[in-house]
N, C-alpha and C. Protein backbone atom coordinates (compact mmCIF):
# COMPACT_ATOMS: atom_id res chain seq x y z
N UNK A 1 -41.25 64.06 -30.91
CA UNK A 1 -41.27 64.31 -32.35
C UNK A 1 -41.33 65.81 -32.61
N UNK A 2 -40.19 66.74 -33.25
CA UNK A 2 -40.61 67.90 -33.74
C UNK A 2 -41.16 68.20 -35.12
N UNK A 3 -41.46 69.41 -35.56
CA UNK A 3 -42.29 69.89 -35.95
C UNK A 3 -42.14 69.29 -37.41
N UNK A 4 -40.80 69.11 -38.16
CA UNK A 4 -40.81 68.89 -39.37
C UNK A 4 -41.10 67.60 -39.30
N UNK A 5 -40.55 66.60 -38.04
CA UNK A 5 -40.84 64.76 -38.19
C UNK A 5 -42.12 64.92 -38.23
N UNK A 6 -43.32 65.52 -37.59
CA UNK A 6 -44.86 66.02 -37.41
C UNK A 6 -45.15 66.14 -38.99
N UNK A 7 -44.66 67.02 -39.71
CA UNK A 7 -44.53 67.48 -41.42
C UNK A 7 -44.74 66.21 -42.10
N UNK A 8 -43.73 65.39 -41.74
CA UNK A 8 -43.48 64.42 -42.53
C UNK A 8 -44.17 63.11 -42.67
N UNK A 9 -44.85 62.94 -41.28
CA UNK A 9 -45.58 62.14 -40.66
C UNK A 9 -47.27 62.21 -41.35
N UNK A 10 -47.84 63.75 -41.35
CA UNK A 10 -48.72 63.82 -41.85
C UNK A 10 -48.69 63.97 -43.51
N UNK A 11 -47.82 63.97 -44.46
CA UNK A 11 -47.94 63.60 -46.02
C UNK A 11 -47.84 62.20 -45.69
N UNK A 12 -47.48 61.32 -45.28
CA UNK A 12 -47.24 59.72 -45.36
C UNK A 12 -47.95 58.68 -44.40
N UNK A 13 -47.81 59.44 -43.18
CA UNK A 13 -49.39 58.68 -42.63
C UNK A 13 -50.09 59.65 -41.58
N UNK A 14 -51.33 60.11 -42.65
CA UNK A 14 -52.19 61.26 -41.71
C UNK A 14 -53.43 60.74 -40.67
N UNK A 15 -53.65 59.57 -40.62
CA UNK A 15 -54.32 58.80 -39.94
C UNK A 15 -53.47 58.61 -38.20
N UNK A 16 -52.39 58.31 -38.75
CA UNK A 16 -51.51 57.96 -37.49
C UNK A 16 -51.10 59.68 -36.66
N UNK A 17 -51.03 60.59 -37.76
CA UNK A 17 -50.28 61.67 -36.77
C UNK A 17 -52.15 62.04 -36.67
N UNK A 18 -53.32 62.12 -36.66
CA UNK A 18 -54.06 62.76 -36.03
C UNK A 18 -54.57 62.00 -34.83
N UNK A 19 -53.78 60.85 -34.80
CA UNK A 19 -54.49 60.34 -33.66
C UNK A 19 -53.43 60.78 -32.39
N UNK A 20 -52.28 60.58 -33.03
CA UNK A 20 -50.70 61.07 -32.27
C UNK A 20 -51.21 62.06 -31.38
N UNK A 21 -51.71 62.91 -31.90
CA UNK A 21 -52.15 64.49 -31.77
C UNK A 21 -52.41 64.37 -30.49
N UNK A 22 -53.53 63.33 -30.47
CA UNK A 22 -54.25 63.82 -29.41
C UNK A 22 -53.56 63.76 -27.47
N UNK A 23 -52.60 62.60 -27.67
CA UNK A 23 -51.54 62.33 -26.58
C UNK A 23 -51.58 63.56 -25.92
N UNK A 24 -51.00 63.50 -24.75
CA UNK A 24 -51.17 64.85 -23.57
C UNK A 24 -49.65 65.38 -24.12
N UNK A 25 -49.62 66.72 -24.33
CA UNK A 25 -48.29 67.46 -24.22
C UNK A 25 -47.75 66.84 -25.64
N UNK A 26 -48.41 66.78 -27.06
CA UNK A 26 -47.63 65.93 -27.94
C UNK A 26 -48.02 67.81 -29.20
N UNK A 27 -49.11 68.88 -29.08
CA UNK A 27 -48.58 69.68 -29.36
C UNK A 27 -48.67 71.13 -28.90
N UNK A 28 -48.01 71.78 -29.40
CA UNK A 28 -47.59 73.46 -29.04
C UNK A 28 -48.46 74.66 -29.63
N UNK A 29 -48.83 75.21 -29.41
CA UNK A 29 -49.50 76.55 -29.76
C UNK A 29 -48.75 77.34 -30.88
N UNK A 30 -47.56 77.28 -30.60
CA UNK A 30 -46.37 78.44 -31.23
C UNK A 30 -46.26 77.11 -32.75
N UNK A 31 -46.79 75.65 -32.75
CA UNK A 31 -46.62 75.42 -34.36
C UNK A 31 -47.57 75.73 -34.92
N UNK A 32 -48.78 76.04 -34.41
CA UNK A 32 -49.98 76.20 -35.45
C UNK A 32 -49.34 77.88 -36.14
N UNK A 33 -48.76 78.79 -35.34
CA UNK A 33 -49.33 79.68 -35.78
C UNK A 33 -47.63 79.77 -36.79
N UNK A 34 -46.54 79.14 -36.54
CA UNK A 34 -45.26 78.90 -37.50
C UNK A 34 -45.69 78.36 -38.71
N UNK A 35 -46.83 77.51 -38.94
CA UNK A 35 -47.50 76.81 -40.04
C UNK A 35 -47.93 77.71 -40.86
N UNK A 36 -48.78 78.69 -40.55
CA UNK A 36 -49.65 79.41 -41.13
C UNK A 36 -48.91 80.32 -41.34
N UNK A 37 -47.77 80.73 -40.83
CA UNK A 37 -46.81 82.06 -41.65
C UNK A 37 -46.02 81.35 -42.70
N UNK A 38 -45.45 80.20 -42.46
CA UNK A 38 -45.26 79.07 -43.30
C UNK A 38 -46.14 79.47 -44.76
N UNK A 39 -47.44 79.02 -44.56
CA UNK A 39 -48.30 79.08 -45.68
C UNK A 39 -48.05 80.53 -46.35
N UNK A 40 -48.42 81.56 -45.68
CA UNK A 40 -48.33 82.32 -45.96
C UNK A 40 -47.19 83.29 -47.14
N UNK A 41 -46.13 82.72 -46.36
CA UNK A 41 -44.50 82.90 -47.04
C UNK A 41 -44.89 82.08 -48.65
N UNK A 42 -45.32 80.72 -48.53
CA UNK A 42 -45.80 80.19 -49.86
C UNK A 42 -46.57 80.63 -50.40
N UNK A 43 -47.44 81.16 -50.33
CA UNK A 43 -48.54 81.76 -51.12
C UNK A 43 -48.09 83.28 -52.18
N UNK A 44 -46.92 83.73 -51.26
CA UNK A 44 -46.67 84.99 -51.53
C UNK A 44 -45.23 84.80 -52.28
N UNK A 45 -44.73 83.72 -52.31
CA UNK A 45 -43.85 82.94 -53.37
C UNK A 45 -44.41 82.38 -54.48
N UNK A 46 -45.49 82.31 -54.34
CA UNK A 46 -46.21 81.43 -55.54
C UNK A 46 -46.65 82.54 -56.06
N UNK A 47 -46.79 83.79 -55.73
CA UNK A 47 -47.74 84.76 -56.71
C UNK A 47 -46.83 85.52 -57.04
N UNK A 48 -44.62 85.71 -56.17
CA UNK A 48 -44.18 86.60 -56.95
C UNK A 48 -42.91 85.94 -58.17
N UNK A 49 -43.38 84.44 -57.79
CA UNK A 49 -42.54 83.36 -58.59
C UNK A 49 -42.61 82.69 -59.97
N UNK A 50 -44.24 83.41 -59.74
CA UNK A 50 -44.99 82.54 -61.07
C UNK A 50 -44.21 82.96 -62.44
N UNK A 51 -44.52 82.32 -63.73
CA UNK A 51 -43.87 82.81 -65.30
C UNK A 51 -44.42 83.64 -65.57
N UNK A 52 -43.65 84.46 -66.19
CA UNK A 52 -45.09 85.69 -67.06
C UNK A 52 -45.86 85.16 -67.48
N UNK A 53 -45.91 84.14 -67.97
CA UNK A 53 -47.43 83.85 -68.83
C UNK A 53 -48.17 83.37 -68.06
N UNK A 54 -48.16 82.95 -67.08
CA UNK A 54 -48.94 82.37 -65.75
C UNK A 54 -49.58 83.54 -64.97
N UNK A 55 -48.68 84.73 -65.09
CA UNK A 55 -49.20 85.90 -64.04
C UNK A 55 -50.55 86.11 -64.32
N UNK A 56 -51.92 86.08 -63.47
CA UNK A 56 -52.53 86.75 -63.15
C UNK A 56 -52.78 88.28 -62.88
N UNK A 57 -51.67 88.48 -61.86
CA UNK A 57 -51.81 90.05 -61.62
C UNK A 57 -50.26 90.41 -61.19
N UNK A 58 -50.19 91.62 -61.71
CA UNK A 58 -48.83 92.19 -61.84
C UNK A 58 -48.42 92.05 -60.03
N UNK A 59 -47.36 92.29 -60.07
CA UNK A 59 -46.27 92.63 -58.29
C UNK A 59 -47.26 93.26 -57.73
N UNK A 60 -47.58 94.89 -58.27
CA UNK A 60 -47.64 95.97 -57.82
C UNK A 60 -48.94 95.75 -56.85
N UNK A 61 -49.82 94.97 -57.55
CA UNK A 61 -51.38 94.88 -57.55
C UNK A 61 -51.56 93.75 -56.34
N UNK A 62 -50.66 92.73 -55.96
CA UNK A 62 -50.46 91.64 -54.74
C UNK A 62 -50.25 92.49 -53.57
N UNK A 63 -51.42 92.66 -52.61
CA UNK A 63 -51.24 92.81 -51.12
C UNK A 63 -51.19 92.10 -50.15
N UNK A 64 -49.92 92.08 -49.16
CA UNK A 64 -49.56 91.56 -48.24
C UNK A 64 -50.54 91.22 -47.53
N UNK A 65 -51.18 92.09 -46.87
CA UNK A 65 -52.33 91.63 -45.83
C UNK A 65 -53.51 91.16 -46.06
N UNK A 66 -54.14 91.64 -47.42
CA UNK A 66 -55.22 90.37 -48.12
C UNK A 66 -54.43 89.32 -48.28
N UNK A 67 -53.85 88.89 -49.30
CA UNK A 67 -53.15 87.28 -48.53
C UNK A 67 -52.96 87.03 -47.48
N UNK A 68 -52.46 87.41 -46.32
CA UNK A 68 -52.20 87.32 -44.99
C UNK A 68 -53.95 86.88 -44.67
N UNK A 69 -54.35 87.56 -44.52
CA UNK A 69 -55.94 87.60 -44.11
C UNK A 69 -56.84 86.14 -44.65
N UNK A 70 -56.44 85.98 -46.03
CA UNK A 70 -57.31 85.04 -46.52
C UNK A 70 -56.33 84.09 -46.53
N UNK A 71 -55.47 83.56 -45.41
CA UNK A 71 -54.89 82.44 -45.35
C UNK A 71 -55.23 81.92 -43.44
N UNK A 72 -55.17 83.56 -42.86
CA UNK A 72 -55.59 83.69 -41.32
C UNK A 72 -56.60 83.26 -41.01
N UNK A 73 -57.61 83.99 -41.71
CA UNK A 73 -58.86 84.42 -41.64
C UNK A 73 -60.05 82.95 -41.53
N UNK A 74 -59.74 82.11 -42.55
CA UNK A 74 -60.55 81.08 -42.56
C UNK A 74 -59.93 80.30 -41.85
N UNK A 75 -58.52 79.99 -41.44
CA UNK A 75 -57.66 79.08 -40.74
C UNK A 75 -58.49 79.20 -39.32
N UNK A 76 -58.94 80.48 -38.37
CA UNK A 76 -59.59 80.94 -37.18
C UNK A 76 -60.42 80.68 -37.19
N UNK A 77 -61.30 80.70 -38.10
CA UNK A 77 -62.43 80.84 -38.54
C UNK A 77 -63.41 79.10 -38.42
N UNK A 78 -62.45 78.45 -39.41
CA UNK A 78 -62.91 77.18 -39.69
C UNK A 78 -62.58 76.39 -37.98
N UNK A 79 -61.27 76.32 -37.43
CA UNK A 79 -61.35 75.89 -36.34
C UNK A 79 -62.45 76.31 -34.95
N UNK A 80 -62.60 78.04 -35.00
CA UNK A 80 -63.66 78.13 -34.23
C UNK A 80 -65.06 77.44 -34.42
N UNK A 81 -65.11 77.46 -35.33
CA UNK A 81 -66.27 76.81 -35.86
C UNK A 81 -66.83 75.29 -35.99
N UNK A 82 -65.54 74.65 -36.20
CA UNK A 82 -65.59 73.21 -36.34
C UNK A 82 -65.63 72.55 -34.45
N UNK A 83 -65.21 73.46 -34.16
CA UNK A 83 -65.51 73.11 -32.22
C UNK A 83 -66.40 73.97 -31.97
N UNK A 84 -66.84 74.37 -32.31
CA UNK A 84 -68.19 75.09 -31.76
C UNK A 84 -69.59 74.21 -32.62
N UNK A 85 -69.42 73.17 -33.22
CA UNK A 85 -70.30 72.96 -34.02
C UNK A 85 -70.16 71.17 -33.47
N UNK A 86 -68.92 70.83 -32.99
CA UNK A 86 -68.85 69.62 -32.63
C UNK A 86 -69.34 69.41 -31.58
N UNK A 87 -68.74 70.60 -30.83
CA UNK A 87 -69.07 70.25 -29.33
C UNK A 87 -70.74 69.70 -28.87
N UNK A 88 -71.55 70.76 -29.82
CA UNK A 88 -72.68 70.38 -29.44
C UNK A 88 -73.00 68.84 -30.49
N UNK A 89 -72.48 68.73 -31.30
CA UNK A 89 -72.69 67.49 -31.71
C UNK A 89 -71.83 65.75 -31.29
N UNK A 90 -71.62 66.24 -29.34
CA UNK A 90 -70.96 65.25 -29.05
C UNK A 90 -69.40 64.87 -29.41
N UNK A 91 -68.72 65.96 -30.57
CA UNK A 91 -67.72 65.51 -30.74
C UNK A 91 -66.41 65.23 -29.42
N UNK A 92 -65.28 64.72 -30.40
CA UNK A 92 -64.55 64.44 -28.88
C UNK A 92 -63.25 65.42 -28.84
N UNK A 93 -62.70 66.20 -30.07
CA UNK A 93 -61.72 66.91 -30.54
C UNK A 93 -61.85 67.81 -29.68
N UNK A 94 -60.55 68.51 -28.72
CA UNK A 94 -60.52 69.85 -28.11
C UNK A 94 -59.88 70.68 -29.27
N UNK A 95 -60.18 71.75 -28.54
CA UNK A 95 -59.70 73.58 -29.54
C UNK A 95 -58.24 73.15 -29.86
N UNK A 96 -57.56 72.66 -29.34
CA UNK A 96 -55.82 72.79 -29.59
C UNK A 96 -55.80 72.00 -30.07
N UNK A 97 -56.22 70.43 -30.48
CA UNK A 97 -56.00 69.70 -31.39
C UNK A 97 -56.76 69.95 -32.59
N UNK A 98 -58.04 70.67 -32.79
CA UNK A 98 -58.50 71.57 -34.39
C UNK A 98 -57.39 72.55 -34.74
N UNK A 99 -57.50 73.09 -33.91
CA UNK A 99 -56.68 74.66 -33.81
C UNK A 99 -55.25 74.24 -34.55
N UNK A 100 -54.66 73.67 -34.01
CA UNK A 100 -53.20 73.23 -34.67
C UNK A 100 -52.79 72.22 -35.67
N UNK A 101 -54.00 71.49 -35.93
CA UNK A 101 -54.36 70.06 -36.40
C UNK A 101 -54.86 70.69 -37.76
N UNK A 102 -55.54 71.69 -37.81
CA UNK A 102 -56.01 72.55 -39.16
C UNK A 102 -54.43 73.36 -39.78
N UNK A 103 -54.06 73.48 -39.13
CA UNK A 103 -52.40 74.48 -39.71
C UNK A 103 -51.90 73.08 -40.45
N UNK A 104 -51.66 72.33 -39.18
CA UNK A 104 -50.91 71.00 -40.66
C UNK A 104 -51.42 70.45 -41.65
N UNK A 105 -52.93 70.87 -41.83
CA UNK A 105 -53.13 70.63 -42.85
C UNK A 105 -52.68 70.80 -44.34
N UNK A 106 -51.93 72.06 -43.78
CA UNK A 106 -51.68 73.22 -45.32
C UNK A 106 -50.41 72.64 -45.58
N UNK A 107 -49.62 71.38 -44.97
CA UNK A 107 -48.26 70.61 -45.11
C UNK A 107 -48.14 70.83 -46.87
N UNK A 108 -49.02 70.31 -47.23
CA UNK A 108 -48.73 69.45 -48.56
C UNK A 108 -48.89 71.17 -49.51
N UNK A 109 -49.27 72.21 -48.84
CA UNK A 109 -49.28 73.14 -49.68
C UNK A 109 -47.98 73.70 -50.21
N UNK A 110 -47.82 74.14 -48.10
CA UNK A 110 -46.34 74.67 -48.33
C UNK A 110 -45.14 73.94 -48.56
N UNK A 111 -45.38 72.61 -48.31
CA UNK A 111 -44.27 72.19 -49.47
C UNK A 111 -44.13 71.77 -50.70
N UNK A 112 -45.38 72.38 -51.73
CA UNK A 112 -45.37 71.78 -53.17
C UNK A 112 -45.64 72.97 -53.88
N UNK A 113 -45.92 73.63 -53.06
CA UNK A 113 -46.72 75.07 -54.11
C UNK A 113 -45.68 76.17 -54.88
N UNK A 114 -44.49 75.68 -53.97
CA UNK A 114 -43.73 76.52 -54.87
C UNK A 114 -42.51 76.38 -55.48
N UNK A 115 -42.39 74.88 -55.71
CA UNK A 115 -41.56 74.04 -56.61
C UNK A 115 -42.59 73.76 -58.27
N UNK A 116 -44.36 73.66 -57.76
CA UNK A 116 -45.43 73.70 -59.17
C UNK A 116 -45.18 75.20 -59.39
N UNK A 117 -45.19 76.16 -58.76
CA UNK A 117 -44.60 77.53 -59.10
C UNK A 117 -43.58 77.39 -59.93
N UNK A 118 -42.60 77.43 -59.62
CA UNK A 118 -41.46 77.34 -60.38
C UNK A 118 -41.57 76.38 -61.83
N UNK A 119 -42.26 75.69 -61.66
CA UNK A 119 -42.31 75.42 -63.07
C UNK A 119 -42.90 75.90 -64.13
N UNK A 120 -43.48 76.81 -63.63
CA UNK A 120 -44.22 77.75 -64.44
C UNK A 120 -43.52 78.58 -65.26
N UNK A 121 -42.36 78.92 -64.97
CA UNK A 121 -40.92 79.42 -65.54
C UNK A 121 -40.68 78.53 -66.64
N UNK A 122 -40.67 77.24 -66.99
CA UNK A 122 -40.07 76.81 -67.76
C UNK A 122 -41.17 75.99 -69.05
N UNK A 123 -42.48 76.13 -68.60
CA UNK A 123 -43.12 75.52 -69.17
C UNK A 123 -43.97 76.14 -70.40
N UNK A 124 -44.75 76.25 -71.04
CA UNK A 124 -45.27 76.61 -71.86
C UNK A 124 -46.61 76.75 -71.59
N UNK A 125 -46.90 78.25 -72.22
CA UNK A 125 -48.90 78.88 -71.49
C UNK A 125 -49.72 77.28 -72.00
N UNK A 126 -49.34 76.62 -73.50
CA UNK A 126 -50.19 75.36 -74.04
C UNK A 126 -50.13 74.63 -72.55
N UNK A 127 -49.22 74.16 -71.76
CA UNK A 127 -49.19 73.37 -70.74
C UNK A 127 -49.97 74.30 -69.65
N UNK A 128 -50.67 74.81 -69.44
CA UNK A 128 -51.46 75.61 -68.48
C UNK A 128 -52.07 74.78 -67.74
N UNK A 129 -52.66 73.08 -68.56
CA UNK A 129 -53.38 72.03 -67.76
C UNK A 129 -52.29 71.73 -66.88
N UNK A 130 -51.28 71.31 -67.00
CA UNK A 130 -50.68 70.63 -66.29
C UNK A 130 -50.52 71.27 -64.81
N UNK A 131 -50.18 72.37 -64.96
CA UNK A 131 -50.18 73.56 -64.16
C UNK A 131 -51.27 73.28 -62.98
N UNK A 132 -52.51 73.46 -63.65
CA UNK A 132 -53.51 73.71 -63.34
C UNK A 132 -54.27 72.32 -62.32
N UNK A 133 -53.92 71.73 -62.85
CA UNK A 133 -54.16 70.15 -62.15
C UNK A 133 -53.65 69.88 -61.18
N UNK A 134 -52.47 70.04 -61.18
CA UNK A 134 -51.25 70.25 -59.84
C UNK A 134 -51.10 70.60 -58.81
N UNK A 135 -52.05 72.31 -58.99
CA UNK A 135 -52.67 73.00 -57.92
C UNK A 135 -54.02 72.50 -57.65
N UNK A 136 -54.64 72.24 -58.26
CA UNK A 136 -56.19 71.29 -57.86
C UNK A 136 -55.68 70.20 -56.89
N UNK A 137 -54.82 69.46 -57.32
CA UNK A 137 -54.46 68.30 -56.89
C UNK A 137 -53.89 68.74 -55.39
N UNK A 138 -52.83 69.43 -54.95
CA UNK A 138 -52.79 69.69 -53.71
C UNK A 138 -53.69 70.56 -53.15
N UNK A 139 -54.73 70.86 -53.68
CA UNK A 139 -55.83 71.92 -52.74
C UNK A 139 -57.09 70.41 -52.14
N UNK A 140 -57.07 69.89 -53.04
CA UNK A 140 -57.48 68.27 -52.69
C UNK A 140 -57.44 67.76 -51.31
N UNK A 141 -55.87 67.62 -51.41
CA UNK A 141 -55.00 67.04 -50.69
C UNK A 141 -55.29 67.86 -49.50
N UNK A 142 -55.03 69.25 -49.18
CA UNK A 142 -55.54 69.54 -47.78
C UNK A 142 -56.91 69.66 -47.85
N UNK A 143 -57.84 69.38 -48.37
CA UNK A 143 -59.15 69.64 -48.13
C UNK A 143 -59.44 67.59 -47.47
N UNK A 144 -58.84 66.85 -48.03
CA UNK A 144 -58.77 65.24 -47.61
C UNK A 144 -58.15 65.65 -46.47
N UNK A 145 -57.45 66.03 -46.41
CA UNK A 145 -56.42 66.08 -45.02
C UNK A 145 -57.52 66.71 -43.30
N UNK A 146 -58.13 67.74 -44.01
CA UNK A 146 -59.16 68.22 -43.03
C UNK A 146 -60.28 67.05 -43.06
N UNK A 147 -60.43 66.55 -43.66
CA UNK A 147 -61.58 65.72 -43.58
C UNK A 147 -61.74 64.35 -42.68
N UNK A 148 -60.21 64.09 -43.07
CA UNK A 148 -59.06 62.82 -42.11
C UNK A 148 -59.16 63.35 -40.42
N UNK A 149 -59.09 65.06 -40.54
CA UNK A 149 -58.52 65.38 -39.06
C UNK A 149 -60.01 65.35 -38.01
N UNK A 150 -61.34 66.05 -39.21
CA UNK A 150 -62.60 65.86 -38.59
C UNK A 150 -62.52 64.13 -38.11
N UNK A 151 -62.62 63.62 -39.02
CA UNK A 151 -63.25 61.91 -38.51
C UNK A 151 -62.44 61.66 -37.54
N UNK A 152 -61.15 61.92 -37.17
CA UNK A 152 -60.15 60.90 -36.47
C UNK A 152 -60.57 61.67 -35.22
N UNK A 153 -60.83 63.01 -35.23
CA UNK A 153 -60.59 63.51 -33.58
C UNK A 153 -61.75 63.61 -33.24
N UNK A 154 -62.59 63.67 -33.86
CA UNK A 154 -63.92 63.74 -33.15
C UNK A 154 -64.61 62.29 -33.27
N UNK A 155 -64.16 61.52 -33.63
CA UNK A 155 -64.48 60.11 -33.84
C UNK A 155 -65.74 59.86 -34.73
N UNK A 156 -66.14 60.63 -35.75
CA UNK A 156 -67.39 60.63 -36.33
C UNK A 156 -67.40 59.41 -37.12
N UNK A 157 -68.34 58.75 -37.19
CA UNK A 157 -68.86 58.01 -38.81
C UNK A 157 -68.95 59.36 -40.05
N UNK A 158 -68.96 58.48 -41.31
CA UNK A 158 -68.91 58.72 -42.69
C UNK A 158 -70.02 60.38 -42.30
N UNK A 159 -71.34 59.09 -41.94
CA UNK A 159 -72.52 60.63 -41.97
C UNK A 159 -72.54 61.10 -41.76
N UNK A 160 -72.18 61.80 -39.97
CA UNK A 160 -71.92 62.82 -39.32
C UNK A 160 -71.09 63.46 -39.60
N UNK A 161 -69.73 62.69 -40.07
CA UNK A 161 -68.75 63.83 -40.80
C UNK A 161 -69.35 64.65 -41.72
N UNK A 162 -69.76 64.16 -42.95
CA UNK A 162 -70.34 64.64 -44.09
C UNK A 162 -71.43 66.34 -43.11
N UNK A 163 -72.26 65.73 -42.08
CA UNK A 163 -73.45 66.91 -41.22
C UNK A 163 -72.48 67.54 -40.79
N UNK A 164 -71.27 67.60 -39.99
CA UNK A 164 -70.59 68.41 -39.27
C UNK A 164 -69.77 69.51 -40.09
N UNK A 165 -69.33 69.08 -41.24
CA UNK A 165 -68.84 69.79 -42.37
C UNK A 165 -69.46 70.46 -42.67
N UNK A 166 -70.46 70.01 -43.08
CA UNK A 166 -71.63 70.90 -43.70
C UNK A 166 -71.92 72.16 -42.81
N UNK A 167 -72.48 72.14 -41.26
CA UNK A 167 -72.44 72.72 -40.71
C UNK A 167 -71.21 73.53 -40.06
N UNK A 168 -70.01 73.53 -39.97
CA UNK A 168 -68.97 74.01 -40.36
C UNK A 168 -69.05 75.15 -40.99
N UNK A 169 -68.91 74.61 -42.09
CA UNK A 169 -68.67 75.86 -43.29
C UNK A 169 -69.95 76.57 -43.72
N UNK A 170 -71.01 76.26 -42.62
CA UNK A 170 -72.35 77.19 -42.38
C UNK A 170 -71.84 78.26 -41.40
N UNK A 171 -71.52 77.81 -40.23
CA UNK A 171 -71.23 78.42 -38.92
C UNK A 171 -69.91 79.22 -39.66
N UNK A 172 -69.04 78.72 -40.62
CA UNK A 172 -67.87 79.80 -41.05
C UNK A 172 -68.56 81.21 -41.76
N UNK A 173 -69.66 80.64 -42.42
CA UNK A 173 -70.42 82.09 -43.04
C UNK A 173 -70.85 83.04 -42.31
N UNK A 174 -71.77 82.53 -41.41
CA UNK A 174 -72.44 82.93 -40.36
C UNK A 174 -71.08 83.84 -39.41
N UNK A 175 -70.32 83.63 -39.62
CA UNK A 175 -68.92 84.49 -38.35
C UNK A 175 -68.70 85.28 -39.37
N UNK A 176 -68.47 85.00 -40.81
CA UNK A 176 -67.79 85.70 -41.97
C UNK A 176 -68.67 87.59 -41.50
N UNK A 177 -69.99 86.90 -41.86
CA UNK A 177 -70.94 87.64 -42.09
C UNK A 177 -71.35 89.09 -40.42
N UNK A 178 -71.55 88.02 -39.78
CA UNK A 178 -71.38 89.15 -38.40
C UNK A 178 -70.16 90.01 -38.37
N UNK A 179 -68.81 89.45 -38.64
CA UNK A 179 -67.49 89.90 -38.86
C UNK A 179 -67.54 91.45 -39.65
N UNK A 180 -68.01 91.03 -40.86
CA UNK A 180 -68.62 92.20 -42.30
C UNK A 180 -69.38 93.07 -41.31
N UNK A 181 -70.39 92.59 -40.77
CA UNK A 181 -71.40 93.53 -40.41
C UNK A 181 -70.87 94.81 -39.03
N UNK A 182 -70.06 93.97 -38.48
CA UNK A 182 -69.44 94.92 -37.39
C UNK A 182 -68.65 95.71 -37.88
N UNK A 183 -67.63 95.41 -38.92
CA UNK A 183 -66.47 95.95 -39.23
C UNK A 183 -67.17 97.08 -39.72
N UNK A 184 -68.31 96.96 -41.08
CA UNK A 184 -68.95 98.38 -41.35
C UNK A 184 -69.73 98.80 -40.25
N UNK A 185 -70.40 98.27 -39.38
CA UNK A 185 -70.65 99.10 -38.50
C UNK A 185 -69.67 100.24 -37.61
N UNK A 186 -68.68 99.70 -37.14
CA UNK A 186 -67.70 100.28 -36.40
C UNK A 186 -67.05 101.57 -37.52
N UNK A 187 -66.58 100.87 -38.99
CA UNK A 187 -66.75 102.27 -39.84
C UNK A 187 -67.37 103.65 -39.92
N UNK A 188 -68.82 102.73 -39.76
CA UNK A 188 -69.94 104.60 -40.00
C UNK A 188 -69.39 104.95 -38.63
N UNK A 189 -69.27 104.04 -37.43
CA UNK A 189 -69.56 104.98 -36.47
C UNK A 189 -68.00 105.95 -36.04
N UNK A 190 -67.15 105.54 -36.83
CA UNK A 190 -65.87 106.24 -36.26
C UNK A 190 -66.14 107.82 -37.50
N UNK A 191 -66.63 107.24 -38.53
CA UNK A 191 -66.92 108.19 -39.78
C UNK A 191 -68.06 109.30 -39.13
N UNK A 192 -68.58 109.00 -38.29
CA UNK A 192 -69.81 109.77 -37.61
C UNK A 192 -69.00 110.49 -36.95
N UNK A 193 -68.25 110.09 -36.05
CA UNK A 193 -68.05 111.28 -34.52
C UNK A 193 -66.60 112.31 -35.64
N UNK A 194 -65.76 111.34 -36.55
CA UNK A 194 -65.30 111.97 -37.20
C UNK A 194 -65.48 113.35 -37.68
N UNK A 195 -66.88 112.88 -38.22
CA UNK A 195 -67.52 114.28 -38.73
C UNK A 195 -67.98 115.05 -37.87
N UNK A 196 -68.55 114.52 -37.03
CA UNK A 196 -69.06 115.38 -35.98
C UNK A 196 -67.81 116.35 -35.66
N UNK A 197 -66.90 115.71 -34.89
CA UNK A 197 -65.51 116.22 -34.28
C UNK A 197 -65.38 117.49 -35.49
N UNK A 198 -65.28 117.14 -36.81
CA UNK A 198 -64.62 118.39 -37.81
C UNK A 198 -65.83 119.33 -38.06
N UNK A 199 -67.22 118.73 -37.33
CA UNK A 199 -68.03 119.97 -37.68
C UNK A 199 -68.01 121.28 -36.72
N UNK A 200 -67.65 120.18 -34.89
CA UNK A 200 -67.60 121.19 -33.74
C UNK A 200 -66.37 122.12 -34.20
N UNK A 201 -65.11 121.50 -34.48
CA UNK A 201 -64.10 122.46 -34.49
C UNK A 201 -64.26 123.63 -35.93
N UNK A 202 -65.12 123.54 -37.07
CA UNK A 202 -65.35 124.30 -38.18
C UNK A 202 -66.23 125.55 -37.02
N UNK A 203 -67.52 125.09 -36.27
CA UNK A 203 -68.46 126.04 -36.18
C UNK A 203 -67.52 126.77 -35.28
N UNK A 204 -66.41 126.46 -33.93
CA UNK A 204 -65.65 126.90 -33.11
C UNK A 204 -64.84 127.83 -33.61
């Protein structure tokens, strides 16, 4: 099965392709990360596609790599985490079936987000609900979709899903946060020898 029958499989039956998943040699490394540029390409269609009256924020003001980042960022993030949080809770899911199993989640994004885009062109600011529901409605949809991929691969009941989630998107803060803390750390300290460096060569 390639990647788009995989696509198609998970909007119509996501129960069946996460179990698919797990088969030896059934997936590839190189789709998780085609998914997520996938998403990406949509996201950045949806923000330069939208109607004027829909715009949020002008062209100029949309950066590539904050979108890039906050589509990457939690995609790494949530999978490191969701196996690092299972494992010790007995789960049965390996890294490559989260890891790639979380990218298809975003199916139902990148293929709806920017056809509800486009209608934004033709519709009227009064219709803003409709709009607005649309995108709720497929952010839903992959947030069910992750929820489908926790229970099926790690084989949890209702409860433990509900604890493992939870803890999840604890352990995602917890990385967020060390992440923050290094990045400014590593700042002062390049900003330090920086200065240092322009003070030796001033007194020289």
């Amino acid at each position: 099965m390639n990647t788009v029958q995989m696509m198609r499989q998970i909007l119509f039956k996501p129960l069946d392709f996460f179990y698919e998943i797990q088969e030896p040699n059934r997936l590839k490394w190189s789709q998780g990360f085609i998914l997520i540029l996938l998403a990406f390409i949509a996201r950045m269609a949806s923000l330069l596609l939208v109607g004027y009256d829909f715009e949020t924020r002008e062209p100029y003001q949309i950066s590539y790599l904050h979108e890039f980042i906050w589509i990457f960022v939690p995609w790494i993030t949530w999978s490191l985490s969701n196996w690092s949080v299972s494992t010790i809770l007995d789960g049965e899911g390996k890294f490559k079936e989260l890891f790639i199993g979380s990218a298809f989640c975003l199916v139902p994004y990148i293929i709806f987000i920017i056809p509800i885009t486009l209608m934004t062109n033709v519709l009227a600011l009064s219709e803003e609900t409709f709009y607005n529901s649309a995108t709720i409605f497929i952010f839903c949809w992959v947030g069910l979709l992750i929820l489908i991929k926790v229970k099926v691969l790690h084989d949890f009941e209702v409860g433990k899903l509900i604890m493992i989630t939870f803890f999840t998107l604890l352990g995602m803060a917890i990385i967020w946060f060390i992440g923050i803390l290094l990045y400014g750390l590593i700042n002062q300290f390049i900003s330090f020898f920086l200065d240092l460096f322009k003070e030796i060569r001033f007194r020289l």
